[in-house]
N, C-alpha and C. Protein backbone atom coordinates (compact mmCIF):
# COMPACT_ATOMS: atom_id res chain seq x y z
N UNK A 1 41.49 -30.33 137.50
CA UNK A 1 40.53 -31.41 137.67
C UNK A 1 39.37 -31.17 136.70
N UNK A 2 38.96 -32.22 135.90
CA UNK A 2 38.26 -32.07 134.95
C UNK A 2 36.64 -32.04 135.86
N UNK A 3 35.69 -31.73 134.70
CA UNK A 3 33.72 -31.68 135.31
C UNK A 3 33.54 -33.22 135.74
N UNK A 4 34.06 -34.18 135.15
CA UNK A 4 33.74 -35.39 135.43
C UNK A 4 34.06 -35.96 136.87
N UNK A 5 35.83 -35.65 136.85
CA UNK A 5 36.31 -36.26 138.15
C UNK A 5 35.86 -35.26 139.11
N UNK A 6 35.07 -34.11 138.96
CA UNK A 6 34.62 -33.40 140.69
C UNK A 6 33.28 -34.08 140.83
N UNK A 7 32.53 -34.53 139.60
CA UNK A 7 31.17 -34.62 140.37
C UNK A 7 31.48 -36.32 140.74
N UNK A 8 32.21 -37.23 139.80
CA UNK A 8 32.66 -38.43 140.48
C UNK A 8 33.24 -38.11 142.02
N UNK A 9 34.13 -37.46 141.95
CA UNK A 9 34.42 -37.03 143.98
C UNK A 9 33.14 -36.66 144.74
N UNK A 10 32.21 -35.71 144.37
CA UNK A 10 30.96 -35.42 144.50
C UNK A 10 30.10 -36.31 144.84
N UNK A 11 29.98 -37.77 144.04
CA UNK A 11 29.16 -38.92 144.09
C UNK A 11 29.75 -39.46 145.27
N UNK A 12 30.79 -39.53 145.41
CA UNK A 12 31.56 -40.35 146.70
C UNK A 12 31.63 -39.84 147.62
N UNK A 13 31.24 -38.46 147.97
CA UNK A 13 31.19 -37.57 149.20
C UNK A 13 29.37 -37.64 149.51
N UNK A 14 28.85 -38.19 148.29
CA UNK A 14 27.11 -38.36 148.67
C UNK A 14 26.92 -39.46 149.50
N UNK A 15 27.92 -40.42 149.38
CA UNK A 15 27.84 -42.27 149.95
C UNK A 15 28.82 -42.07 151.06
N UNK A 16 29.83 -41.45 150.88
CA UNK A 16 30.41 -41.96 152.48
C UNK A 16 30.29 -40.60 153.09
N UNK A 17 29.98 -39.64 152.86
CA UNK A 17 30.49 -38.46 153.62
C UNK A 17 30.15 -38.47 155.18
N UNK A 18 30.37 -36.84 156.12
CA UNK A 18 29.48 -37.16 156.92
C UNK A 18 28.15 -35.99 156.58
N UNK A 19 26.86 -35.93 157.19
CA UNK A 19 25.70 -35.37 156.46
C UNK A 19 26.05 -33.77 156.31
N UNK A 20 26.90 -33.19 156.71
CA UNK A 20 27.34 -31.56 156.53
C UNK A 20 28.19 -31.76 155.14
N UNK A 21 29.18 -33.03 154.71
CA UNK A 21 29.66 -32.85 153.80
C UNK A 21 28.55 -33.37 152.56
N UNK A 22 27.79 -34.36 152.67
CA UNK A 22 26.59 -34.65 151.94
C UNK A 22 25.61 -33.46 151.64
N UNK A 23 25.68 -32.85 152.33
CA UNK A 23 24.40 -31.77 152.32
C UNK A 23 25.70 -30.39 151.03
N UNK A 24 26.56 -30.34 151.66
CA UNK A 24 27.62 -29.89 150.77
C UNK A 24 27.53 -30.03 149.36
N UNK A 25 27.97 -31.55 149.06
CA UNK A 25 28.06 -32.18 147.80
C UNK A 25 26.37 -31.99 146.94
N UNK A 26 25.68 -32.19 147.55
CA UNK A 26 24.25 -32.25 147.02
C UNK A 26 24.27 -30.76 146.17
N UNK A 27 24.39 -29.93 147.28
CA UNK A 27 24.34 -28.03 146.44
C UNK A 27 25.24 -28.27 145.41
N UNK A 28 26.48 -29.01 145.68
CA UNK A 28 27.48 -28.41 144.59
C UNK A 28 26.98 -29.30 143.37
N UNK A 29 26.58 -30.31 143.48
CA UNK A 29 26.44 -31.82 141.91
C UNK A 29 24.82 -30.61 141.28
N UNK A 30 23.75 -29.98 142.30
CA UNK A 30 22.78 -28.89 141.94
C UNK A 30 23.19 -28.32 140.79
N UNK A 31 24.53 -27.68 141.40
CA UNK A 31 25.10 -26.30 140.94
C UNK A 31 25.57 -26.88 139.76
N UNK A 32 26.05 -28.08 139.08
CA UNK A 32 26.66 -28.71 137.92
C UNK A 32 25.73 -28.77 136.85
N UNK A 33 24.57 -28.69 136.94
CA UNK A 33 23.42 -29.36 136.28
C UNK A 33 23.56 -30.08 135.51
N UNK A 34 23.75 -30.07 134.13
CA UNK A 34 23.03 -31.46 133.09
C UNK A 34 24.11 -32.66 133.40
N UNK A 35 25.69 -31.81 133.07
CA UNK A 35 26.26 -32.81 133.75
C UNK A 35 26.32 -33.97 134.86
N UNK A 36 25.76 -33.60 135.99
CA UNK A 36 25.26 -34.50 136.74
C UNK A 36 24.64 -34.91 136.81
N UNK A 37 23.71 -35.23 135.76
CA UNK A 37 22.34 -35.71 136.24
C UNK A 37 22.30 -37.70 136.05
N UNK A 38 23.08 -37.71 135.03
CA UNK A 38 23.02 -39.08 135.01
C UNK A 38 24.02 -39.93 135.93
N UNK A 39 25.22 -39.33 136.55
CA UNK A 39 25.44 -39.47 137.81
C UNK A 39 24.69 -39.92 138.80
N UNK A 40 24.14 -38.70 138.78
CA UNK A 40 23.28 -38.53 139.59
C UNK A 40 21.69 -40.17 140.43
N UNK A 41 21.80 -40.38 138.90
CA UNK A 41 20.46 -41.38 138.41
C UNK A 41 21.14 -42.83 138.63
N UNK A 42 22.89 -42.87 138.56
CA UNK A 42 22.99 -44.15 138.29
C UNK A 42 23.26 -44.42 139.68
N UNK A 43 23.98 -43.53 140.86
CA UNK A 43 24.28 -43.60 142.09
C UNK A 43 23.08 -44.21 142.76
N UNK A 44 21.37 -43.19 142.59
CA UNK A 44 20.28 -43.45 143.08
C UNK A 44 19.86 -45.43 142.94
N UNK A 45 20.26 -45.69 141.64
CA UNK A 45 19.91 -46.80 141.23
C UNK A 45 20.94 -48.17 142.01
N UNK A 46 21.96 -47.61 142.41
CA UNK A 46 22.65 -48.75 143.21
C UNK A 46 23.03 -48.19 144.87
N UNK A 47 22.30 -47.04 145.57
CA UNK A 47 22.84 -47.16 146.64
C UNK A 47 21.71 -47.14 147.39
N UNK A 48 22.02 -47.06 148.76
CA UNK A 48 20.93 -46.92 149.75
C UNK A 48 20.00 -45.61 149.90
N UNK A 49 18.70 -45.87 151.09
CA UNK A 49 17.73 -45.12 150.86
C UNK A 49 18.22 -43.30 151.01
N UNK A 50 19.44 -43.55 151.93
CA UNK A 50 20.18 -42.35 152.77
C UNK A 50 20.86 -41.78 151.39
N UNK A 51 21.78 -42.17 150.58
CA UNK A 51 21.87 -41.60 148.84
C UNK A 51 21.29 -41.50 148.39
N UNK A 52 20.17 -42.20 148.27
CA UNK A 52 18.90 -41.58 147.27
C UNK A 52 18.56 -40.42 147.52
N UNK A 53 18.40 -40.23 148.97
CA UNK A 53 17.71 -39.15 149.25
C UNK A 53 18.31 -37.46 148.90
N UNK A 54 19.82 -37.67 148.92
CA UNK A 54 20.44 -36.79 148.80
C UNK A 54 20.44 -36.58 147.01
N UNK A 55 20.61 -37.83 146.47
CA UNK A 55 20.96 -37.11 144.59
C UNK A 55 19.65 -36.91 144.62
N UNK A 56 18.28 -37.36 145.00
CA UNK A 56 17.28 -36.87 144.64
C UNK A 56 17.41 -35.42 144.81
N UNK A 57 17.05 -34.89 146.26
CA UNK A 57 17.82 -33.21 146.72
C UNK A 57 18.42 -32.54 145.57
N UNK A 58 19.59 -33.21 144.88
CA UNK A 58 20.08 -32.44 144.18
C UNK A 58 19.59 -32.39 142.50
N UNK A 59 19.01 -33.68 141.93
CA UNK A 59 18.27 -33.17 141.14
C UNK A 59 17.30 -32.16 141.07
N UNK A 60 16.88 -32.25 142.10
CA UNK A 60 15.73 -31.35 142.33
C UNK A 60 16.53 -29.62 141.92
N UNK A 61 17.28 -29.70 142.47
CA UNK A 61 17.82 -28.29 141.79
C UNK A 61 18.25 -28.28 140.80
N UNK A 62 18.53 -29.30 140.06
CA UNK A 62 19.05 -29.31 139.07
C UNK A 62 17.93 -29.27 138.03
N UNK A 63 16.19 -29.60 138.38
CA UNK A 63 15.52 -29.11 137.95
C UNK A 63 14.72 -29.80 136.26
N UNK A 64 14.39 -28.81 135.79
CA UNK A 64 13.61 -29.24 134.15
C UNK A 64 14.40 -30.33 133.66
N UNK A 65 16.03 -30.08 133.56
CA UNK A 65 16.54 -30.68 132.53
C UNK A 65 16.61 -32.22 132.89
N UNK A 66 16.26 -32.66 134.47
CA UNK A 66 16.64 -33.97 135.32
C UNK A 66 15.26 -35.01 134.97
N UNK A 67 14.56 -34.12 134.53
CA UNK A 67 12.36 -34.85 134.54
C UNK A 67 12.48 -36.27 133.49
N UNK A 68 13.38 -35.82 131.90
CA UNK A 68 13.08 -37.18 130.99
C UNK A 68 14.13 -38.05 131.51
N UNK A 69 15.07 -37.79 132.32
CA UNK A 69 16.09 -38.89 132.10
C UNK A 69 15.74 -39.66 133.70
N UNK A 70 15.03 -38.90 134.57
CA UNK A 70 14.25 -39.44 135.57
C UNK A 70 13.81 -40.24 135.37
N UNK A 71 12.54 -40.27 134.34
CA UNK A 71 11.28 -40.92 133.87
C UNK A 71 11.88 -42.28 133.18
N UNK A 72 12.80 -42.13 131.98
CA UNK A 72 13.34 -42.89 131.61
C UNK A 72 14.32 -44.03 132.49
N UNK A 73 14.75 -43.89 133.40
CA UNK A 73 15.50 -44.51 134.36
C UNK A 73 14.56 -45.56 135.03
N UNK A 74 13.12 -44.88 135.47
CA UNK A 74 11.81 -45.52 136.53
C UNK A 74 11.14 -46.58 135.08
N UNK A 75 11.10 -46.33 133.83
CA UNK A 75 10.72 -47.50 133.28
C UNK A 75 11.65 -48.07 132.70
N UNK A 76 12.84 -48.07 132.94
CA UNK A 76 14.05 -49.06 132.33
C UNK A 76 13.82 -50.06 133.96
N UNK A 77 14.22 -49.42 135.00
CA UNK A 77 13.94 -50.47 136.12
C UNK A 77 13.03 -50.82 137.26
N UNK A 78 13.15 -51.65 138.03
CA UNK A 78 12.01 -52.10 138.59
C UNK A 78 12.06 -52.31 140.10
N UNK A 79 13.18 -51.81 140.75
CA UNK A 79 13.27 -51.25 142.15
C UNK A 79 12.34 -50.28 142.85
N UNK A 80 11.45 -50.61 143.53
CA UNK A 80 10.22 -49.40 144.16
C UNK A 80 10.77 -48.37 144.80
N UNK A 81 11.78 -48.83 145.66
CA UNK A 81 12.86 -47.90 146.06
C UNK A 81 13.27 -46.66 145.20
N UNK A 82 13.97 -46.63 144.25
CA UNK A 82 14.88 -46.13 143.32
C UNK A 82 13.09 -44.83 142.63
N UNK A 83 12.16 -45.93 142.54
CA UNK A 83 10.93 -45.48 141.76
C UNK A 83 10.64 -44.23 142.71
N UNK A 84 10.65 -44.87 143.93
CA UNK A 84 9.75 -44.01 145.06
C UNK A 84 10.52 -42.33 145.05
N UNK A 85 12.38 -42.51 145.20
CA UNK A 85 12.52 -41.30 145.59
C UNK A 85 12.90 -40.68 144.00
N UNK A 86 12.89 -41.31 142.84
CA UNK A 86 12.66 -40.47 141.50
C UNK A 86 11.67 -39.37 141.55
N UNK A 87 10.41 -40.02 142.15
CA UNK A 87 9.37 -39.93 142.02
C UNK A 87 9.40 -38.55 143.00
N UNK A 88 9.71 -38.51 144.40
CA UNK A 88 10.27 -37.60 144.91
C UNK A 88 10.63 -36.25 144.55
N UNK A 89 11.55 -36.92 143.42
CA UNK A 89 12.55 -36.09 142.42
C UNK A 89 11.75 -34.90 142.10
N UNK A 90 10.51 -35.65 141.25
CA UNK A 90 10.00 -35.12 140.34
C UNK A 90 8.61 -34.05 140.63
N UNK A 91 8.41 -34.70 141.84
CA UNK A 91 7.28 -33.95 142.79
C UNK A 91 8.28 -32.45 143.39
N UNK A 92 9.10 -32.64 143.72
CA UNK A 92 10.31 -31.54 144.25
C UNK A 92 10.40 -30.44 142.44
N UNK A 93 10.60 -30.70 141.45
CA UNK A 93 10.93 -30.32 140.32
C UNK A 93 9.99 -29.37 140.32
N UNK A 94 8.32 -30.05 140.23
CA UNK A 94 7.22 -29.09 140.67
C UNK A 94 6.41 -29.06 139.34
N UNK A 95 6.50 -28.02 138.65
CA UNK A 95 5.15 -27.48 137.06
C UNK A 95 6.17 -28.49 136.22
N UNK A 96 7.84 -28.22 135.84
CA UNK A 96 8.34 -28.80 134.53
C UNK A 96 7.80 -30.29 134.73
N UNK A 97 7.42 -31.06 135.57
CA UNK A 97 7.50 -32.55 135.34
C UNK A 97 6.19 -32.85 135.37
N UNK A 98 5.19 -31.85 135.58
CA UNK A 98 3.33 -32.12 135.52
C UNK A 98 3.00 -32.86 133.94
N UNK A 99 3.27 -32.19 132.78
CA UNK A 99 3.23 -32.96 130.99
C UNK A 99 3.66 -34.41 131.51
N UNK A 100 5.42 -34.31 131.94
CA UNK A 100 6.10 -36.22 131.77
C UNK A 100 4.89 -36.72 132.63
N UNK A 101 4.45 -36.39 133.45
CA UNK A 101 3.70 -37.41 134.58
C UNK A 101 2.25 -37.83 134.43
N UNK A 102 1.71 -36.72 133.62
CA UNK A 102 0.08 -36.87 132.93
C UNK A 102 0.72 -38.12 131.90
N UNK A 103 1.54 -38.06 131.13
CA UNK A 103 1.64 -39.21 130.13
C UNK A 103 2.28 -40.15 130.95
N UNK A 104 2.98 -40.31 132.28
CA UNK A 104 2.73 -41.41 132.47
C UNK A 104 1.60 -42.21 132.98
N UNK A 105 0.28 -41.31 133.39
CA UNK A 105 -0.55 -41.69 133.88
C UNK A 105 -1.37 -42.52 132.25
N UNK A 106 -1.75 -41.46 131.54
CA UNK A 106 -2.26 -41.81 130.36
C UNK A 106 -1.63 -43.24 129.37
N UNK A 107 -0.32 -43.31 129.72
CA UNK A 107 0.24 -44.93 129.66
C UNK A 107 -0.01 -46.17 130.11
N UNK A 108 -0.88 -46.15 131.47
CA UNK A 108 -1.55 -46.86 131.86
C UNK A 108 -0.23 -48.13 132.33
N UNK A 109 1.00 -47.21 132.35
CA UNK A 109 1.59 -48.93 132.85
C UNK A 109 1.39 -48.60 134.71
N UNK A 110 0.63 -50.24 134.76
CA UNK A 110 0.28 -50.25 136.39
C UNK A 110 1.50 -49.86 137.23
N UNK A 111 2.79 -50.30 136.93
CA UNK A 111 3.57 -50.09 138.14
C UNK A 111 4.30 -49.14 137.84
N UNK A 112 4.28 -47.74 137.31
CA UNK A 112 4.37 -46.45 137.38
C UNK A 112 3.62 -45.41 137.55
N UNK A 113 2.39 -46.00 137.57
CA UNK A 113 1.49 -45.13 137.85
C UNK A 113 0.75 -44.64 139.09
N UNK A 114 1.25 -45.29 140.13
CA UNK A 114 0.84 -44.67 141.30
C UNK A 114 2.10 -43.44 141.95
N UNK A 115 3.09 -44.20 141.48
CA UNK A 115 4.07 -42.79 141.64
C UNK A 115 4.11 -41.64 140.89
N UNK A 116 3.78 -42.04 139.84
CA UNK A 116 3.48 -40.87 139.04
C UNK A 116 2.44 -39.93 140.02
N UNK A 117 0.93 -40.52 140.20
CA UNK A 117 -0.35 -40.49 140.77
C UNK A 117 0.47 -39.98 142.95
N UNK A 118 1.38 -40.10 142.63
CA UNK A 118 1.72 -39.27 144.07
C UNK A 118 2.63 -37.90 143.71
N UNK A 119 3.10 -38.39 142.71
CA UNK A 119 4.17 -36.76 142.50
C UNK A 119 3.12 -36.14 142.20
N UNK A 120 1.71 -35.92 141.43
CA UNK A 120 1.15 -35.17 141.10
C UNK A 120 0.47 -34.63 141.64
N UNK A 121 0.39 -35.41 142.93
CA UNK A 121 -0.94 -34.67 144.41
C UNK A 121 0.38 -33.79 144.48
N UNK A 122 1.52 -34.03 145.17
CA UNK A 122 2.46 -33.40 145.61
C UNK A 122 2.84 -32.22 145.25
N UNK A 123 2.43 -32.09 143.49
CA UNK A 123 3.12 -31.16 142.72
C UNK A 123 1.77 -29.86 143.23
N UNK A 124 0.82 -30.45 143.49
CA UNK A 124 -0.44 -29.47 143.60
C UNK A 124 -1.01 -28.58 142.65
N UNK A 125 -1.29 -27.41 142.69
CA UNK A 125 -1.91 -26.77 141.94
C UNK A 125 -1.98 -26.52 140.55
N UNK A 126 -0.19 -26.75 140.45
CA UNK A 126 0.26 -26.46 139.06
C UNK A 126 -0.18 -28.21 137.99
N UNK A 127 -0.79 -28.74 138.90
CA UNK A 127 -1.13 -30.11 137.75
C UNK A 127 -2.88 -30.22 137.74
N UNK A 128 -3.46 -29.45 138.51
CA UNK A 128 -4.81 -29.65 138.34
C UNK A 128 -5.34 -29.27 137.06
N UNK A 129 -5.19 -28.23 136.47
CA UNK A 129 -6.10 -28.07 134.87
C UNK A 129 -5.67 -29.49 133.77
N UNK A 130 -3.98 -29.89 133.94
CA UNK A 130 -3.40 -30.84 133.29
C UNK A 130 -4.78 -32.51 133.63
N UNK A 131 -4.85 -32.40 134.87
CA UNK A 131 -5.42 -33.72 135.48
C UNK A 131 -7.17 -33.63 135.06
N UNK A 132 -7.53 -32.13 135.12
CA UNK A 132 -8.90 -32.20 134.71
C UNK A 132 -9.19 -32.29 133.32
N UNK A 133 -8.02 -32.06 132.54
CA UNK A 133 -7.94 -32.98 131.34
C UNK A 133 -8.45 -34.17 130.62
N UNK A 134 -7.55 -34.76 131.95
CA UNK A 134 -8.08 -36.13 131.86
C UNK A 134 -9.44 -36.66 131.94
N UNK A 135 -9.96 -35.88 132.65
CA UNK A 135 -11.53 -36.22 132.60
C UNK A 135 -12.30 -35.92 131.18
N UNK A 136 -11.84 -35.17 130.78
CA UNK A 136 -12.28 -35.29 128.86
C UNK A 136 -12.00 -36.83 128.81
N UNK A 137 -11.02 -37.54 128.70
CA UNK A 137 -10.98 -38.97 127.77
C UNK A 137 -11.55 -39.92 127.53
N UNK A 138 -11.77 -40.39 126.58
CA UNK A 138 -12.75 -41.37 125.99
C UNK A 138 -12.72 -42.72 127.23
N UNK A 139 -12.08 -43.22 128.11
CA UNK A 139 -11.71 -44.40 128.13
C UNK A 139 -12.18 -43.66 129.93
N UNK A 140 -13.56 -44.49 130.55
CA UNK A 140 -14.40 -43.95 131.89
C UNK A 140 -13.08 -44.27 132.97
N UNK A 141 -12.20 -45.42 132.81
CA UNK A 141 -11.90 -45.68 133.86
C UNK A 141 -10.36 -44.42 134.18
N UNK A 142 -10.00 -43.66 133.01
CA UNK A 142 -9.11 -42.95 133.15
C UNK A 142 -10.01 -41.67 133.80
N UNK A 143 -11.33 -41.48 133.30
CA UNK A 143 -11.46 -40.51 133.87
C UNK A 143 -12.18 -40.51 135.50
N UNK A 144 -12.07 -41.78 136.15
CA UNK A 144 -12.39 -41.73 137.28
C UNK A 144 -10.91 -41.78 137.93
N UNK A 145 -9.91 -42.20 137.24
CA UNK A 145 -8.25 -41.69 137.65
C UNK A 145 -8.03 -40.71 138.02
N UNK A 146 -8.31 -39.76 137.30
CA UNK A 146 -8.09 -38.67 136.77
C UNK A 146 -9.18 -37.62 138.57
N UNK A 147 -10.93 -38.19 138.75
CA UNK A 147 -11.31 -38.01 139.92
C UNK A 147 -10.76 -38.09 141.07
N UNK A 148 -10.33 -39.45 141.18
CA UNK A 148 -9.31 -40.11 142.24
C UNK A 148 -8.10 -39.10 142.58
N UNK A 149 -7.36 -38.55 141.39
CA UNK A 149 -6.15 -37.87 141.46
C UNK A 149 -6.54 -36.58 142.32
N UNK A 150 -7.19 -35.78 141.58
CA UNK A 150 -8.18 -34.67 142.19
C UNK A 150 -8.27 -35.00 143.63
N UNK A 151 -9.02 -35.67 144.07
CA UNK A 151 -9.64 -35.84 144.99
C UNK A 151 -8.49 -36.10 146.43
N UNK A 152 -7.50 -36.90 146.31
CA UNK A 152 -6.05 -37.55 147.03
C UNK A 152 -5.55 -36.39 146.97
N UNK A 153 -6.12 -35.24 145.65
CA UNK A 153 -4.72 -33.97 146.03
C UNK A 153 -5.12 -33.27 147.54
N UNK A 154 -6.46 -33.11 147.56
CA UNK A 154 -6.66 -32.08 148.87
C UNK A 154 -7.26 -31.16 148.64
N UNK A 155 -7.27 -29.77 149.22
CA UNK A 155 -8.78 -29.19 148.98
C UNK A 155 -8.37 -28.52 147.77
N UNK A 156 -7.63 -28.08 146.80
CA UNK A 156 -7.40 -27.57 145.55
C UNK A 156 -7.78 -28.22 144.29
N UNK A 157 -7.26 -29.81 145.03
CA UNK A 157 -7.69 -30.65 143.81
C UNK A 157 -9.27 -31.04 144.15
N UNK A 158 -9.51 -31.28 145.16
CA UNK A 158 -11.13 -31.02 145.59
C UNK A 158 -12.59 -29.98 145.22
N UNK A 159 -11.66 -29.13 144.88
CA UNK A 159 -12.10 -27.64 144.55
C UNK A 159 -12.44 -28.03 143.73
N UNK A 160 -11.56 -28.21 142.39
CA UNK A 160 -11.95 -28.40 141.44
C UNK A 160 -12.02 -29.23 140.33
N UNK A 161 -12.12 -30.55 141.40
CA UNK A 161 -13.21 -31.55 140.86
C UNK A 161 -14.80 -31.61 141.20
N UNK A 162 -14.46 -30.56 142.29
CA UNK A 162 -16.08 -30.31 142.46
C UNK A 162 -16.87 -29.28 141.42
N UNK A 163 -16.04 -28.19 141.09
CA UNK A 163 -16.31 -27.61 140.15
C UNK A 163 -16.52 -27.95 138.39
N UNK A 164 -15.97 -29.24 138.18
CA UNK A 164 -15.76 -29.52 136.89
C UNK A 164 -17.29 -30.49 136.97
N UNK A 165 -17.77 -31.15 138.37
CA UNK A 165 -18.30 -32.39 137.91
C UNK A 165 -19.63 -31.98 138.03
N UNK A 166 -20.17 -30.56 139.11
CA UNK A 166 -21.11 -29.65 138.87
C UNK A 166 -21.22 -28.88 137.59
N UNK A 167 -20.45 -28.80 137.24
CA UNK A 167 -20.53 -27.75 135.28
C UNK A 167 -20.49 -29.18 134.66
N UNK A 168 -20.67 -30.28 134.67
CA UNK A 168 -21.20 -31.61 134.04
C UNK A 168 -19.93 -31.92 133.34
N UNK A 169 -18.70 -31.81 133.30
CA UNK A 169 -17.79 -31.72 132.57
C UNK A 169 -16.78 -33.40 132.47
N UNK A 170 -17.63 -34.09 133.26
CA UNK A 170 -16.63 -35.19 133.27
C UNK A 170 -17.48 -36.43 132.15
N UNK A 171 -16.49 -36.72 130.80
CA UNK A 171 -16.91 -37.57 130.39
C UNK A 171 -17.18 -36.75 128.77
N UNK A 172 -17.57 -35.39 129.14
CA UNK A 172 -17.84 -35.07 127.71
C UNK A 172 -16.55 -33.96 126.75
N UNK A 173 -16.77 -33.99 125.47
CA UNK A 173 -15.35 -33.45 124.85
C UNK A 173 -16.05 -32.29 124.46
């Protein structure tokens, strides 16, 4: 049996299985990595919330290499669904997807940017110096984004937006 036809059996044990064989399939399509990933992305994009949830799971182990073809998938389409548990994805991934997600913030397209703006509370610690970044940029309303982000993370991102905006740091390069 070739890499293709197990993780295709794989995809079909994610949609009908029962959740011991789903939870199964998820580790094993993990364990495949690059190979699966676009599998992985096209299943998310046509099935229900209960598959999503699982190829998300398994991107997630599947990790760094799953972040551009993620990203790329959430601005090719326009399902909130599909957006929401990418987004998931990518918050689960953790530090590798903090860079893709600052530029999608810095892209300014409105309807990616609050998911972006949730994987990054999610991702926590490892995106705060990335996000206080943002408060350098020329353009006020990114850097009250950029506050906002901080602030929605919780007391880390709280920390230190309190710390950046006491050392006067928001606004100047």
């Amino acid at each position: 049996m070739t890499d293709e036809n197990r993780i295709d059996e794989l995809i079909a044990d994610l949609q009908e299985g029962s959740m011991e064989v789903r939870r199964a399939a998820t580790d094993e399509l993990g364990a495949r990595g690059e190979a699966a990933i676009e599998p992985l992305i096209a299943v998310m994009l046509e099935s229900d919330n209960d598959v999503r949830w699982y190829a998300a799971r398994a991107l997630v182990r599947i990790g760094e290499p799953a972040v551009e073809p993620l990203l790329r998938a959430m601005h090719a389409g326009e399902d909130r669904d599909f957006r929401r548990y990418a987004m998931a994805a990518l918050a689960g991934i953790g530090a590798p997807a903090v860079e893709p997600l600052i530029a999608v913030i810095e892209e300014g397209d409105p309807d990616l940017q609050p998911f972006a703006a949730m994987a990054l509370c999610k991702i926590g610690e490892p995106a705060i110096d990335p996000i206080l970044r943002l408060m350098h940029h020329p353009d006020p309303a990114m850097q009250e984004r950029a506050a906002l982000l901080l602030w929605k993370m919780g007391e880390p991102g709280a920390e230190a937006l309190t710390a950046a905006l006491e050392a006067g740091w928001a606004g100047k390069r």
